[in-house]
Protein backbone atom coordinates (compact mmCIF):
# COMPACT_ATOMS: atom_id res chain seq x y z
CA UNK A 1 13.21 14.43 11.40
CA UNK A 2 9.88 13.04 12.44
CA UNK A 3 9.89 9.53 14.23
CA UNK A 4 7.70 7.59 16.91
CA UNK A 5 10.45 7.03 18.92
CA UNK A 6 11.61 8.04 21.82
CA UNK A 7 14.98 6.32 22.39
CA UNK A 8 17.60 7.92 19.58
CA UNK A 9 19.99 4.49 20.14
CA UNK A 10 16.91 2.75 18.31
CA UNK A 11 16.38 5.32 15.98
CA UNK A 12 19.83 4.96 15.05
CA UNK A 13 20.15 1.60 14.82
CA UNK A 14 16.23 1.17 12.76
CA UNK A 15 18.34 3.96 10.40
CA UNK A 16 21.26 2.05 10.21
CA UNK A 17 19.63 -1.45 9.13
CA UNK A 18 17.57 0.29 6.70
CA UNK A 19 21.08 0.91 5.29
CA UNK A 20 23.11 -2.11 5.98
CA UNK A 21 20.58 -4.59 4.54
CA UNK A 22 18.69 -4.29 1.26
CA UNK A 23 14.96 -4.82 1.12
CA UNK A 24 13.71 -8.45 1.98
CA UNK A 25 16.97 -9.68 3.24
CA UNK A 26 15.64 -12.41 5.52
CA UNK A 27 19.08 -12.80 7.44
CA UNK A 28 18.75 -9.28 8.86
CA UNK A 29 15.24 -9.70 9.91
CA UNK A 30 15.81 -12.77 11.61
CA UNK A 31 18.72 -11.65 13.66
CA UNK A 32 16.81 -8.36 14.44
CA UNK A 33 13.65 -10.49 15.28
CA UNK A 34 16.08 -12.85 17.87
CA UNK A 35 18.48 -9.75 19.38
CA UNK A 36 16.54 -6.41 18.82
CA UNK A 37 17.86 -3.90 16.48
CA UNK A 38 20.50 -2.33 18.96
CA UNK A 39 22.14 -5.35 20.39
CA UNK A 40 22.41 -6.99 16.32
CA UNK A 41 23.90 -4.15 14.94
CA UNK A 42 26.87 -4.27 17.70
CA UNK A 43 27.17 -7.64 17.06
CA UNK A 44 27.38 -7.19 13.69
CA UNK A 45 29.87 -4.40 14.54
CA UNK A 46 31.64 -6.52 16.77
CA UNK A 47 31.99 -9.33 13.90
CA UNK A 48 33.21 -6.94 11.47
CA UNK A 49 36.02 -6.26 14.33
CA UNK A 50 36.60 -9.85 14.69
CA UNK A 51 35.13 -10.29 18.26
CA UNK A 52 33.85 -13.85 18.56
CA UNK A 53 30.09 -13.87 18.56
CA UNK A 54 28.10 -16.23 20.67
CA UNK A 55 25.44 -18.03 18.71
CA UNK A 56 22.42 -16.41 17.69
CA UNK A 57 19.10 -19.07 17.48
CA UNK A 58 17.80 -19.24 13.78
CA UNK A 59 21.21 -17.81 12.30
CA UNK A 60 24.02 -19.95 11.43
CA UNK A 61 27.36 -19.02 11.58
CA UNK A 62 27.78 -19.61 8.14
CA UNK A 63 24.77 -17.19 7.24
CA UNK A 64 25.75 -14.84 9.49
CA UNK A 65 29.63 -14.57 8.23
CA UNK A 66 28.28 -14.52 4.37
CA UNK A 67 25.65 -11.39 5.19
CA UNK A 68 28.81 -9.43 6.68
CA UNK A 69 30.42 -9.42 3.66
CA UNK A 70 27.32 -8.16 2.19
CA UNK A 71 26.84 -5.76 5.18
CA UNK A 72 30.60 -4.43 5.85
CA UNK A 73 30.58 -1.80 3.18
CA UNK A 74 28.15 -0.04 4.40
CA UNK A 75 28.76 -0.39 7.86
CA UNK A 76 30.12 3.63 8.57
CA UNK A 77 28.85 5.72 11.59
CA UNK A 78 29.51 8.99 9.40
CA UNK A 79 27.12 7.56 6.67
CA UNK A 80 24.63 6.81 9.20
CA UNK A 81 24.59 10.08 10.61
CA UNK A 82 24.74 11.60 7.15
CA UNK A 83 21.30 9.75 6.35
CA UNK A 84 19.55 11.72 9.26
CA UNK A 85 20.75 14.98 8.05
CA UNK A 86 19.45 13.75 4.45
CA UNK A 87 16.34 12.83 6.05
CA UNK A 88 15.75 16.21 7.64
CA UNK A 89 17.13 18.52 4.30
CA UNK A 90 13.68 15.89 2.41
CA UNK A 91 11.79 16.51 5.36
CA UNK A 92 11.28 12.82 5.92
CA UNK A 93 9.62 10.82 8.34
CA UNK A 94 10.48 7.60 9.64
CA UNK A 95 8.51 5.08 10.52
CA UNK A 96 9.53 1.78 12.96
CA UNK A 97 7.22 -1.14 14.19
CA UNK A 98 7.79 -0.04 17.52
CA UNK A 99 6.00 3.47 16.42
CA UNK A 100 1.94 3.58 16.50
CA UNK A 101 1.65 4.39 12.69
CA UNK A 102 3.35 0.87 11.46
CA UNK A 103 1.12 -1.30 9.28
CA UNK A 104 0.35 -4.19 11.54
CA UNK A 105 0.03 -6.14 8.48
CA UNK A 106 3.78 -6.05 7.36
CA UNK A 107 3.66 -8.92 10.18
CA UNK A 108 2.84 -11.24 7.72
CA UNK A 109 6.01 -10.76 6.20
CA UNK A 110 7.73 -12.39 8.91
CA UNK A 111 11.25 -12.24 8.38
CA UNK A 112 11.13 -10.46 4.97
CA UNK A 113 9.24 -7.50 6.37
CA UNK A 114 10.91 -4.37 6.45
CA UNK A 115 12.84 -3.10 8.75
CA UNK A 116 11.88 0.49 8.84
CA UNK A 117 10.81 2.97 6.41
CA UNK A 118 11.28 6.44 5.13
CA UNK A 119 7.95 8.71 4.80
CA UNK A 120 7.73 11.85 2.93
CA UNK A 121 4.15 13.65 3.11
CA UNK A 122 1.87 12.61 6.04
CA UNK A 123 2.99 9.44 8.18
CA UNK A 124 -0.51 9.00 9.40
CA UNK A 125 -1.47 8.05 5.73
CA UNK A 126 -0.09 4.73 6.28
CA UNK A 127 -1.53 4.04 9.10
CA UNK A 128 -5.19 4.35 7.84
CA UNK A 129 -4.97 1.68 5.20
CA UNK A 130 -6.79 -0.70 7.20
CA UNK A 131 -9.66 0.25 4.66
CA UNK A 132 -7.43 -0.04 1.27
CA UNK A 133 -6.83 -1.27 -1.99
CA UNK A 134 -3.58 -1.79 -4.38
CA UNK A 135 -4.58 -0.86 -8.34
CA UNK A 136 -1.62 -1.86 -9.95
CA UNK A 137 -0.47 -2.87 -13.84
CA UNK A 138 1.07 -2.55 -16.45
CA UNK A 139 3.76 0.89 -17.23
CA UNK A 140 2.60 1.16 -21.21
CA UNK A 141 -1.34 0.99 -20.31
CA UNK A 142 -3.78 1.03 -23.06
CA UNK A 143 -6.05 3.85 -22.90
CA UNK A 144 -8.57 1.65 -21.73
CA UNK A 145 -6.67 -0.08 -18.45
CA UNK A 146 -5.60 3.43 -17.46
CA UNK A 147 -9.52 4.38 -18.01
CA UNK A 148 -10.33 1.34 -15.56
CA UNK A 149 -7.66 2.25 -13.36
CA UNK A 150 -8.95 5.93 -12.72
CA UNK A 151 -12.70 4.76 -12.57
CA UNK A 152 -11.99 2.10 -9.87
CA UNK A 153 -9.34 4.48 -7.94
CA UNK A 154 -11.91 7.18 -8.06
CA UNK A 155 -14.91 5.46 -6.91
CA UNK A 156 -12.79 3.55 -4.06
CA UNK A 157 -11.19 6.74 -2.78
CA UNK A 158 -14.56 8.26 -2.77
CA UNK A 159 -15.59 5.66 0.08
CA UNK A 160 -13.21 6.45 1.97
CA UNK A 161 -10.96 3.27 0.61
CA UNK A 162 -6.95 4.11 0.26
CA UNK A 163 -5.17 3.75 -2.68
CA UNK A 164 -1.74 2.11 -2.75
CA UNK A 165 0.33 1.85 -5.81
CA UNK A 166 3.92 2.28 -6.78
CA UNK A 167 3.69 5.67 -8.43
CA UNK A 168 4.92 4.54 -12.09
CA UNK A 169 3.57 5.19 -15.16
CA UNK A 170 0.48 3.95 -16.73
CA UNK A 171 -1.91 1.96 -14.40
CA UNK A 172 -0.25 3.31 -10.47
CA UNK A 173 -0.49 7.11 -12.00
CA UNK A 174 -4.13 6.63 -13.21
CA UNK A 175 -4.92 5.17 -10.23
CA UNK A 176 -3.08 8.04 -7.75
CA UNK A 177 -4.49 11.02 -9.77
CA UNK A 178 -8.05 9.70 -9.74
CA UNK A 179 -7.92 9.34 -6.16
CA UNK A 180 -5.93 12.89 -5.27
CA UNK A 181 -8.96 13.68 -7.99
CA UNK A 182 -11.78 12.98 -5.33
CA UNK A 183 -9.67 14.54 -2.14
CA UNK A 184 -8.85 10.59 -0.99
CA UNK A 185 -5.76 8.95 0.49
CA UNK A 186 -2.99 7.37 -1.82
CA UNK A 187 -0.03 5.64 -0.75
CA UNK A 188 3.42 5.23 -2.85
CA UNK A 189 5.88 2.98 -2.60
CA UNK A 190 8.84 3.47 -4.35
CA UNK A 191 11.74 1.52 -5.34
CA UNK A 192 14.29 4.40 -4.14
CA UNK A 193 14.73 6.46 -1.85
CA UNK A 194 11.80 8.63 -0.89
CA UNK A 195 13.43 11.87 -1.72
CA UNK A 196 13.81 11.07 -5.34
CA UNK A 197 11.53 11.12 -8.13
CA UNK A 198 11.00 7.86 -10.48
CA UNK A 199 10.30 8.21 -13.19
CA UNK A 200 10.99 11.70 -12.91
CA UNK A 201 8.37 12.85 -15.33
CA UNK A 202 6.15 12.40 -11.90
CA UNK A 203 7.89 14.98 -10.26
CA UNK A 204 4.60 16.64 -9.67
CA UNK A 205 2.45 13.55 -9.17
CA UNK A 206 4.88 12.80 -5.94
CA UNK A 207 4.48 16.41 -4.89
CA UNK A 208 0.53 15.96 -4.76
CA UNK A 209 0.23 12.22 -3.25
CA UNK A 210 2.96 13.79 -0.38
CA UNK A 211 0.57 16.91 0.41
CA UNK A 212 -2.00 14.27 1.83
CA UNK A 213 -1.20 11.09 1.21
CA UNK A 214 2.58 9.26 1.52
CA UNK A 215 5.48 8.14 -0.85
CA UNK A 216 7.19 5.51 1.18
CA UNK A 217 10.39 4.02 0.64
CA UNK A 218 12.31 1.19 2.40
CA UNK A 219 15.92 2.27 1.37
CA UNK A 220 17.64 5.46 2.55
CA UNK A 221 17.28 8.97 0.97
CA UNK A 222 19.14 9.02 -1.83
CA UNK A 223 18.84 5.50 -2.80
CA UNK A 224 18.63 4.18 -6.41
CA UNK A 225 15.82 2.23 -7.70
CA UNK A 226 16.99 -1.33 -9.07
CA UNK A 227 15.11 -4.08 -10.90
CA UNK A 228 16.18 -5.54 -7.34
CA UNK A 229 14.21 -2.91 -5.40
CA UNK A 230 11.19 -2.82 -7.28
CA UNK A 231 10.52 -6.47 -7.14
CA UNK A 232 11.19 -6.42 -3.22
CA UNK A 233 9.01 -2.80 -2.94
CA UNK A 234 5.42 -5.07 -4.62
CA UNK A 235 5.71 -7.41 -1.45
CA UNK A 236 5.09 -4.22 0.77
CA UNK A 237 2.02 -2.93 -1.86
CA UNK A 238 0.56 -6.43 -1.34
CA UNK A 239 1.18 -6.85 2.45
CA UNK A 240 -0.23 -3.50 3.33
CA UNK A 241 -3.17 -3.41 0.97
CA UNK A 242 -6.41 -5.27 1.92
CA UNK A 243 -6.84 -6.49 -1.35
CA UNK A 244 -4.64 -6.34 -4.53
CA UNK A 245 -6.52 -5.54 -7.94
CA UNK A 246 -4.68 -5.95 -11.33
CA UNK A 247 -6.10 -3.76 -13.72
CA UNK A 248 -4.01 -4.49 -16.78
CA UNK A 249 -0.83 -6.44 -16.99
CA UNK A 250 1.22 -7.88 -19.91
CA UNK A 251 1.92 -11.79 -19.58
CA UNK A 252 5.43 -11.09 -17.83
CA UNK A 253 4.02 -7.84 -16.45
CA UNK A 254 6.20 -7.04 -12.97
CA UNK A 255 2.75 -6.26 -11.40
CA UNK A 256 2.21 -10.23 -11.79
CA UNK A 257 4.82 -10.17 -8.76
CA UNK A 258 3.06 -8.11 -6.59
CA UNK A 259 -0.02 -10.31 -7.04
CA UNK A 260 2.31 -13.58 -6.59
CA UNK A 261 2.95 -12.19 -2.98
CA UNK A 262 -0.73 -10.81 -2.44
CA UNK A 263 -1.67 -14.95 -3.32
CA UNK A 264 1.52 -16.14 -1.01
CA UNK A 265 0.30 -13.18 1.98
CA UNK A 266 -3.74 -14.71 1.93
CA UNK A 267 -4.74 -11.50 0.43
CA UNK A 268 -7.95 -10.95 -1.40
CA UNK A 269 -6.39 -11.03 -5.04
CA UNK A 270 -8.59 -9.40 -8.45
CA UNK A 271 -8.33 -8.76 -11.84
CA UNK A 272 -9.72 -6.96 -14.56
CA UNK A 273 -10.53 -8.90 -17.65
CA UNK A 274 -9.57 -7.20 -21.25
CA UNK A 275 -10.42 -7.74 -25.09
CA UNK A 276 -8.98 -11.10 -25.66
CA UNK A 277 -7.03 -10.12 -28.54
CA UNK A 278 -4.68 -7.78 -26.22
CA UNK A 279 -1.40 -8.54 -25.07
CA UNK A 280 -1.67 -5.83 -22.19
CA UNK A 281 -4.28 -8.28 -20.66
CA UNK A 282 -2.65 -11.90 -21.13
CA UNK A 283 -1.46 -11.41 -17.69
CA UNK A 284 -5.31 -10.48 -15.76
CA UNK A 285 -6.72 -13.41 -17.92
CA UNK A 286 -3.59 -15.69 -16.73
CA UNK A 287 -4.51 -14.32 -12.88
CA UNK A 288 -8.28 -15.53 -13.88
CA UNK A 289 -7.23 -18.81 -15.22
CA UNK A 290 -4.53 -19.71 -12.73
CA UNK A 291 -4.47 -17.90 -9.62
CA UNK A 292 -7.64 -18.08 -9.01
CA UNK A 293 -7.71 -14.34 -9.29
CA UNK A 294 -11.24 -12.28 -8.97
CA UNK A 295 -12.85 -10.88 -11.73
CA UNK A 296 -13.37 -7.26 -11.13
CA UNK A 297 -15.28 -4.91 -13.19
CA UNK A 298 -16.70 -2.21 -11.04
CA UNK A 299 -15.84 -0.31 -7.66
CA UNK A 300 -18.15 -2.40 -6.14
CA UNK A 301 -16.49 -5.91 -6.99
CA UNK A 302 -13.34 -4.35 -5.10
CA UNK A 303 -15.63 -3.65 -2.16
CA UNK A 304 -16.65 -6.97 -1.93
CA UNK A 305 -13.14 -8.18 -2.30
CA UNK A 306 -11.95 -6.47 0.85
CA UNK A 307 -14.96 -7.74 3.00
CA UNK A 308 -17.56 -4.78 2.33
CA UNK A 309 -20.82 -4.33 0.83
CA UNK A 310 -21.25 -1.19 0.24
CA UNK A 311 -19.67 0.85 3.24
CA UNK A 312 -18.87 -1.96 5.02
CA UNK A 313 -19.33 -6.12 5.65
CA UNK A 314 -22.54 -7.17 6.90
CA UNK A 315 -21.24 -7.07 10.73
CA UNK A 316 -24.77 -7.96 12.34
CA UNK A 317 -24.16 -11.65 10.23
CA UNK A 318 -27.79 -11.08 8.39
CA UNK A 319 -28.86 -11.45 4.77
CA UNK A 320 -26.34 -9.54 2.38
CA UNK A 321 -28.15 -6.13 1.28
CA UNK A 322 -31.14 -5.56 -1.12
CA UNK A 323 -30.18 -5.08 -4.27
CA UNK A 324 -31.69 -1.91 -4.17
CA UNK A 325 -29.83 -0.84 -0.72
CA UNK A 326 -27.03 -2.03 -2.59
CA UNK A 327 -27.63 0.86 -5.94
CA UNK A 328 -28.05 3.50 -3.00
CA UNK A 329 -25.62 3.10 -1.17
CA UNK A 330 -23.15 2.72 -4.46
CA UNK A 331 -24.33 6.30 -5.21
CA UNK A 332 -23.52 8.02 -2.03
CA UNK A 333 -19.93 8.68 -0.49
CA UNK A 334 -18.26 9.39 2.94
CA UNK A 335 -17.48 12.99 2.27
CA UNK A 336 -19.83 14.21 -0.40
CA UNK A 337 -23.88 15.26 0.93
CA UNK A 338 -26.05 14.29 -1.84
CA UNK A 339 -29.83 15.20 -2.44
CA UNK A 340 -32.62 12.58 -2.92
CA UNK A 341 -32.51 13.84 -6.69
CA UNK A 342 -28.77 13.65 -6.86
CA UNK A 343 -29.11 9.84 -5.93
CA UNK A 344 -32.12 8.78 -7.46
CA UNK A 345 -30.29 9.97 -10.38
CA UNK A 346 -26.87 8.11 -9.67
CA UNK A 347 -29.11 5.20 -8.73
CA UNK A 348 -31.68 4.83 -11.50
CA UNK A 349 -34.28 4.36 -8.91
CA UNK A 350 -37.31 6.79 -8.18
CA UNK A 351 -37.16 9.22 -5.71
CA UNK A 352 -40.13 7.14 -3.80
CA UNK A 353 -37.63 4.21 -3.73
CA UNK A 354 -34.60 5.81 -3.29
CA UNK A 355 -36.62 7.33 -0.11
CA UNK A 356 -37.63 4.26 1.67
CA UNK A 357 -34.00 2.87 0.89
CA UNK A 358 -32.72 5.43 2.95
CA UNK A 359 -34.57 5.57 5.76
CA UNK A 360 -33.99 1.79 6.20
CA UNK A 361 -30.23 2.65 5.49
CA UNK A 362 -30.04 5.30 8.22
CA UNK A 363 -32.03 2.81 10.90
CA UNK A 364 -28.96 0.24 10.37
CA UNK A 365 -26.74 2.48 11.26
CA UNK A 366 -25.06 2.56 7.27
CA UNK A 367 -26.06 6.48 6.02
CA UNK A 368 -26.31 9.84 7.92
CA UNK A 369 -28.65 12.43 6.86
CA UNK A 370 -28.47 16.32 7.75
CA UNK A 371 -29.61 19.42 5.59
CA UNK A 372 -27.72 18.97 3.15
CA UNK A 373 -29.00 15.78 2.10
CA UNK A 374 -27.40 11.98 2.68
CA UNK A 375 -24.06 10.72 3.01
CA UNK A 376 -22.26 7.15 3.71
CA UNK A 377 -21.29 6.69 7.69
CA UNK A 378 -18.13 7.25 8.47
């Protein structure tokens, strides 16, 4: 089993709160926080064997004897060690904030963040979503949000931007096949355990996000999605993502709760507007009306939502881009060479323009050329 760590008495003990505690539990965290994951889970051993405890600062007594209860049912050595051997058989990961590859911005969770988490495809995945965006809505998409959902994925992941999701149907597959579509970074996170597959129709999907990409849970292999779960897994799409877009949501859509914590987190928040006459949108226009939410319509709104114009914010603090830099440079990508005819063409500018744009581009530092034409800096 893959881990950052070096000291197996922390491994353990990340493994065995990831266990003990479900998702979001803000006891655990705290007493983690205050004691380190070692020392709390012997005192929490030590409680269970009715050794007095001393007093722990920002845990009551009273919290700390209603969590056990909570806690002592799961608290087994064998089942511990039987999650490592599950982990291995999946070929999972895990990740820890004491590892190099932990989302700095699950900080921001404070004592709800997670604890550790279980990683099956590439590790590394997560930690390159400094650049990223969650596309999430509604399960029973309309052809038309699912349309949205690939365009924007597609676009984004062709900039190098990483798309996070929760791998269900509708809106988070559209969004995950239109990025593994352009060879770009996805991120899952699932309600379960990382070695299953929900809904299991996406079997395949999973496969493909976990050859370069990462489906991430919080609980242990083997561990059953709840309604529970998935509200707790959208506080970890919002916290990690650098900007949370709705694409199409239902008035009590669950993807409404992943952009109530993107709004409580400070994060960028979007949505895409819909036909007024469609239920499958009450919930953007709602995000619109009363969250203040961004309208977003094109790749390039999302950009803008995560600090960027174009391949990136205007770092030198100048005027924002020409409008016309701006058409260029939404026409090339980071992987993809493209000739001056290729992106006149994806521009709608003449090749004479689309010429001086570029060599302006490519003085500031924002496009690379070579012999096989233009590209976006990576």
């Amino acid at each position: 089993m893959a881990s950052p760590l070096g000291d197996p008495e922390l491994l353990t003990a990340r493994l065995a709160w990831s266990a003990l505690a479900e998702p979001g539990d803000s006891v655990s965290g705290r007493l983690v926080a205050e004691c380190g994951p070692v020392a709390a889970l012997r005192l929490v051993e030590d409680l269970a064997a009715g050794v007095p405890t001393p007093e722990i600062p920002g845990v009551t007594p009273q919290e700390l004897t209603t969590s056990l209860r909570r806690w002592q049912p799961r608290l087994d050595a064998r089942m511990f060690e039987s999650l490592a051997v599950a982990a291995v058989k999946a070929g999972l990961a895990v990740l820890t904030p004491e590892g190099p590859l932990w989302p700095e911005r699950f900080e921001d969770l404070g004592e709800h963040a997670p604890l550790a988490l279980w990683v099956r495809g590439e590790p590394a995945a997560l930690g390159g979503l400094d650049r990223s965006a969650a596309l999430v809505g509604a399960r029973a998409a309309t052809p038309y949000g699912e349309h949205v959902a690939a365009t924007l994925a597609g676009e984004l992941a062709e900039q190098g931007v990483g798309i996070v999701s929760g791998g269900a149907y509708g809106v988070d597959g559209a969004a995950h096949r239109a990025a593994l579509g352009v060879k770009g970074t996805t991120v899952a996170f699932v309600a379960g355990g990382a070695d299953r597959v929900y809904p299991a129709a996406h079997a395949h999907l999973f496969a493909r996000i976990a050859d370069g990409g990462a489906v991430v849970a919080e609980v242990p292999p083997g561990g059953t999605p709840t309604k529970w779960r998935f509200l707790m897994r959208n506080r970890l799409i919002a916290a990690v993502s650098a900007a949370t877009v709705v694409v199409e949501a239902g008035w009590r859509s669950g993807s409404l709760n992943t952009a109530g914590h993107a709004a409580a987190l400070g994060r960028p928040l979007g949505a895409v507007p819909g036909p007024v006459t469609s239920a499958t949108s009450e919930g953007c226009h709602r995000l619109l009306r009363e969250f203040d939410a961004t309208c977003i319509t094109r790749a390039s709104d999302v950009l803008e939502l995560i600090g960027e114009w174009g391949v990136g914010d205007d770092r030198t603090g100048g005027d924002r881009p020409r409008p016309e830099a701006i058409r260029v440079l939404d026409a090339l990508a980071v992987r993809a060479w493209r000739t001056l005819d290729d992106i006149a063409r994806r521009s709608g500018m003449s090749l004479a323009e689309v010429q001086a744009e570029l060599g302006l581009l490519e003085l500031d530092g924002r496009i690379e050329s070579s012999l096989d034409g233009w590209r976006l800096h990576r």
